[in-house]
N, C-alpha and C. Protein backbone atom coordinates (compact mmCIF):
# COMPACT_ATOMS: atom_id res chain seq x y z
N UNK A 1 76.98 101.62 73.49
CA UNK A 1 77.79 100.73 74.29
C UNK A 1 78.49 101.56 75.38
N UNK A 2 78.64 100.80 76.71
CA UNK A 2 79.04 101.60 77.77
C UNK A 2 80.69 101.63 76.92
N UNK A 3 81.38 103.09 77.21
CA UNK A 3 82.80 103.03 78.08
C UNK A 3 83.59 103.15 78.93
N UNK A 4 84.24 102.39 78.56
CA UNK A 4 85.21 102.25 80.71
C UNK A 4 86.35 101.99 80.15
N UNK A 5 86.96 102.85 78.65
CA UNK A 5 88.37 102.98 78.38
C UNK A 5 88.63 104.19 78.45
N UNK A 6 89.40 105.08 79.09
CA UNK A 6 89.87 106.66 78.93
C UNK A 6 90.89 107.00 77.72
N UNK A 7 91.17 108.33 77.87
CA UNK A 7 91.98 108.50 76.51
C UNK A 7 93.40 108.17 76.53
N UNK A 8 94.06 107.80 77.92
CA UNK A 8 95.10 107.27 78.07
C UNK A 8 95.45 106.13 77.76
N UNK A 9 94.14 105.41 78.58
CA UNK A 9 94.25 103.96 78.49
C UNK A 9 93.80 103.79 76.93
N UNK A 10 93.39 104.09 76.12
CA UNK A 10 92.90 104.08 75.12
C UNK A 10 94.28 104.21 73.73
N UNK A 11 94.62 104.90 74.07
CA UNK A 11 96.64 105.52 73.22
C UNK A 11 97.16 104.36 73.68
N UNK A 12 97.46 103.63 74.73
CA UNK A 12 98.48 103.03 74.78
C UNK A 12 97.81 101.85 74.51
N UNK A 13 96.55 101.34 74.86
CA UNK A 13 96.23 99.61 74.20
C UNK A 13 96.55 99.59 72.59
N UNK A 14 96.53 101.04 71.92
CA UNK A 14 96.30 101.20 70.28
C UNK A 14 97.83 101.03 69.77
N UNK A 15 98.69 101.91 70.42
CA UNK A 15 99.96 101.55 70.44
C UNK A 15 100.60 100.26 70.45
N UNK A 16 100.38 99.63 71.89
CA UNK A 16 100.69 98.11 72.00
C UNK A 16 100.18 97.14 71.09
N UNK A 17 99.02 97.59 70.74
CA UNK A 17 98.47 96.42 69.98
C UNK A 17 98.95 96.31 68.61
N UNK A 18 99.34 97.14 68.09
CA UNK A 18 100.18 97.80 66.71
C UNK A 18 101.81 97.03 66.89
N UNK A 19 102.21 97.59 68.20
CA UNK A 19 103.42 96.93 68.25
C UNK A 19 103.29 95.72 68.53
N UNK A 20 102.46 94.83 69.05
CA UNK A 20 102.36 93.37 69.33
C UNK A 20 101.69 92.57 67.74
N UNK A 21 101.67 93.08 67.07
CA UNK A 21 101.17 92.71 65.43
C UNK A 21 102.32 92.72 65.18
N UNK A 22 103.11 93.98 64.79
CA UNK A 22 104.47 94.26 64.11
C UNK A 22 105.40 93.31 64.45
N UNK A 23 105.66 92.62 66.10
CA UNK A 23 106.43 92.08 66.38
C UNK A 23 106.08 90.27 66.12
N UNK A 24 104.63 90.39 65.94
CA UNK A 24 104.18 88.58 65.15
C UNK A 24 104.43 89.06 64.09
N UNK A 25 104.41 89.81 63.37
CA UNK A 25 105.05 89.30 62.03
C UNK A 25 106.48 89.11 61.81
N UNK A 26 107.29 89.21 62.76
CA UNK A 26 108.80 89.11 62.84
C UNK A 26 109.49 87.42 63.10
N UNK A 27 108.17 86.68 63.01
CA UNK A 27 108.46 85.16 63.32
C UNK A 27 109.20 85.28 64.73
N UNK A 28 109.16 85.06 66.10
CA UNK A 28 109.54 84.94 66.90
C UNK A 28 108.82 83.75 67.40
N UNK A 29 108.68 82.52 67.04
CA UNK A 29 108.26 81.20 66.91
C UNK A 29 106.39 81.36 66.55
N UNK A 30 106.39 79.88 66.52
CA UNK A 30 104.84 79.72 66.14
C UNK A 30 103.61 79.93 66.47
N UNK A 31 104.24 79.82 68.12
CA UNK A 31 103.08 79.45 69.11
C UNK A 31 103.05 81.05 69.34
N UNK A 32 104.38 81.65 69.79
CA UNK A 32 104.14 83.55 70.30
C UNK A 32 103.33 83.94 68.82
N UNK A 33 103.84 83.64 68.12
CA UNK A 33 103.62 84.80 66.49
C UNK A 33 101.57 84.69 66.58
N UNK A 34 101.41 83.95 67.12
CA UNK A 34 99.95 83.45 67.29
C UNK A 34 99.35 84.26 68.27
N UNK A 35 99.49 83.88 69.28
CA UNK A 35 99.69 84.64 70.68
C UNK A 35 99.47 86.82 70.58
N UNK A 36 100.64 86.58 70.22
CA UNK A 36 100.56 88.45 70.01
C UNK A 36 99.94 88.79 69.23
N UNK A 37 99.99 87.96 67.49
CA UNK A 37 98.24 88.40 66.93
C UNK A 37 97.18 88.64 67.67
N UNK A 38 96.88 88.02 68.21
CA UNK A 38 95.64 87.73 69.35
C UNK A 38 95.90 88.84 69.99
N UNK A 39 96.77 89.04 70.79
CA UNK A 39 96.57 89.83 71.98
C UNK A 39 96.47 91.25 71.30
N UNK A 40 97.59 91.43 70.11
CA UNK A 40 97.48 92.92 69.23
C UNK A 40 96.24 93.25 68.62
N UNK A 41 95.80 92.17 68.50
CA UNK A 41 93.95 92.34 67.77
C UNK A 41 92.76 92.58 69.03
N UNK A 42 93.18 92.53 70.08
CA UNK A 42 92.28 92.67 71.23
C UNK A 42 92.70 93.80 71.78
N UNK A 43 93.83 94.21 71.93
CA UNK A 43 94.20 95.72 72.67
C UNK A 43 93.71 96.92 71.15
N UNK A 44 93.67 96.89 69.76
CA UNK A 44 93.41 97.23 69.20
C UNK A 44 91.66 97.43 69.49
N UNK A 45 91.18 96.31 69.28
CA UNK A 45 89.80 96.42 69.21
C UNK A 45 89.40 97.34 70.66
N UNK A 46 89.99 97.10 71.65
CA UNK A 46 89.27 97.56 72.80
C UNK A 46 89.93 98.78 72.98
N UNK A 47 91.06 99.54 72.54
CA UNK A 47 90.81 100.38 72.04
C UNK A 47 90.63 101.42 71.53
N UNK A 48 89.99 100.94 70.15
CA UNK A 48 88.99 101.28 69.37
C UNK A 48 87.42 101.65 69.86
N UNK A 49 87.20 100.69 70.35
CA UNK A 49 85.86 100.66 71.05
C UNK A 49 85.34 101.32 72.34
N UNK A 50 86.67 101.37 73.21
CA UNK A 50 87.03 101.97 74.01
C UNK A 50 86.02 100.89 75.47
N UNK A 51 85.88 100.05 75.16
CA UNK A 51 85.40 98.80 76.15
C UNK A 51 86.11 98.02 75.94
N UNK A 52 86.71 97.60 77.83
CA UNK A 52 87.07 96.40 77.97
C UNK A 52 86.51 95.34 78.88
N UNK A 53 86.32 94.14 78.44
CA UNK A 53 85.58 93.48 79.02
C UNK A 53 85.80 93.02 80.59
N UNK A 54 87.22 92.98 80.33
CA UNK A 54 87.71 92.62 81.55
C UNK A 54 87.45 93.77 82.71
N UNK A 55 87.12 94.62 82.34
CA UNK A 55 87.35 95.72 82.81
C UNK A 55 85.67 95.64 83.87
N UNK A 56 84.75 95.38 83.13
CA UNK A 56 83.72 95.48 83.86
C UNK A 56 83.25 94.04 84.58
N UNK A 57 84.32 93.51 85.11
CA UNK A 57 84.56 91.82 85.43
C UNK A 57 84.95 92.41 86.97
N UNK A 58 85.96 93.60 86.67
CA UNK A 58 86.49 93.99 88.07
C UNK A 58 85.87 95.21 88.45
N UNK A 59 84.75 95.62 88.06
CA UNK A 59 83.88 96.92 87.71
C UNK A 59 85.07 97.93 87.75
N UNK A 60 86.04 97.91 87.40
CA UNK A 60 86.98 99.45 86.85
C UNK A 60 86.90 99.81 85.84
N UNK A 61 86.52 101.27 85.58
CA UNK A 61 86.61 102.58 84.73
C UNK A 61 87.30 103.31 84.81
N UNK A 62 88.51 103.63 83.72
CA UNK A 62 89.28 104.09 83.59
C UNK A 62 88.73 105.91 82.96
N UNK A 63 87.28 106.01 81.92
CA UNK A 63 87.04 107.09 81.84
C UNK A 63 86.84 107.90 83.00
N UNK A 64 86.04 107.50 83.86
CA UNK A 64 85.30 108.14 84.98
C UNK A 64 86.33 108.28 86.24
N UNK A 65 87.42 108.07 86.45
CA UNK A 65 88.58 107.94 87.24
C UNK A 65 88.84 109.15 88.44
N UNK A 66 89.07 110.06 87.50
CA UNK A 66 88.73 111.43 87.85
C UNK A 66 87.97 111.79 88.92
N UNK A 67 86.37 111.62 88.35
CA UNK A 67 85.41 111.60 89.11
C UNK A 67 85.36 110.55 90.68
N UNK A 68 85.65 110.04 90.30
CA UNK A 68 85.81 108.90 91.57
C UNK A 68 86.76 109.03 93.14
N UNK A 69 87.72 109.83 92.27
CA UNK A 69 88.42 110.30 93.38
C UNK A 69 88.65 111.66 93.63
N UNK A 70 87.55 112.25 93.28
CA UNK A 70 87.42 113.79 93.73
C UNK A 70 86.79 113.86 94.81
């Protein structure tokens, strides 16, 4: 599978997504507690995987970054 997550971008979706779980389980109503599951299970997965989909929607790569502007 291609990636187009770097190791930056990669720490902090894993982070957020951890903290956006932690904070649905804190009941902060029905509809958010839903919401940030979701979104904590998608910054997790992507990553993990280190692909984001959105990402190749706007063709940006965050691994190759570097390269691009050398």
């Amino acid at each position: 599978m291609l990636k187009n997550v770097g190791k930056i971008d990669q720490t902090v979706r894993l982070i957020a997504g951890v903290i956006l779980i932690v904070v649905s389980l804190f009941g902060v109503g029905n509809v958010l507690q839903i919401i940030f599951l979701i979104l904590g299970i998608l910054m997790i997965v992507t990553g993990a995987t280190s692909f984001c989909p959105v990402y190749v929607l706007f063709k940006y790569d965050s691994v190759h970054q570097k390269e691009k502007n050398e």
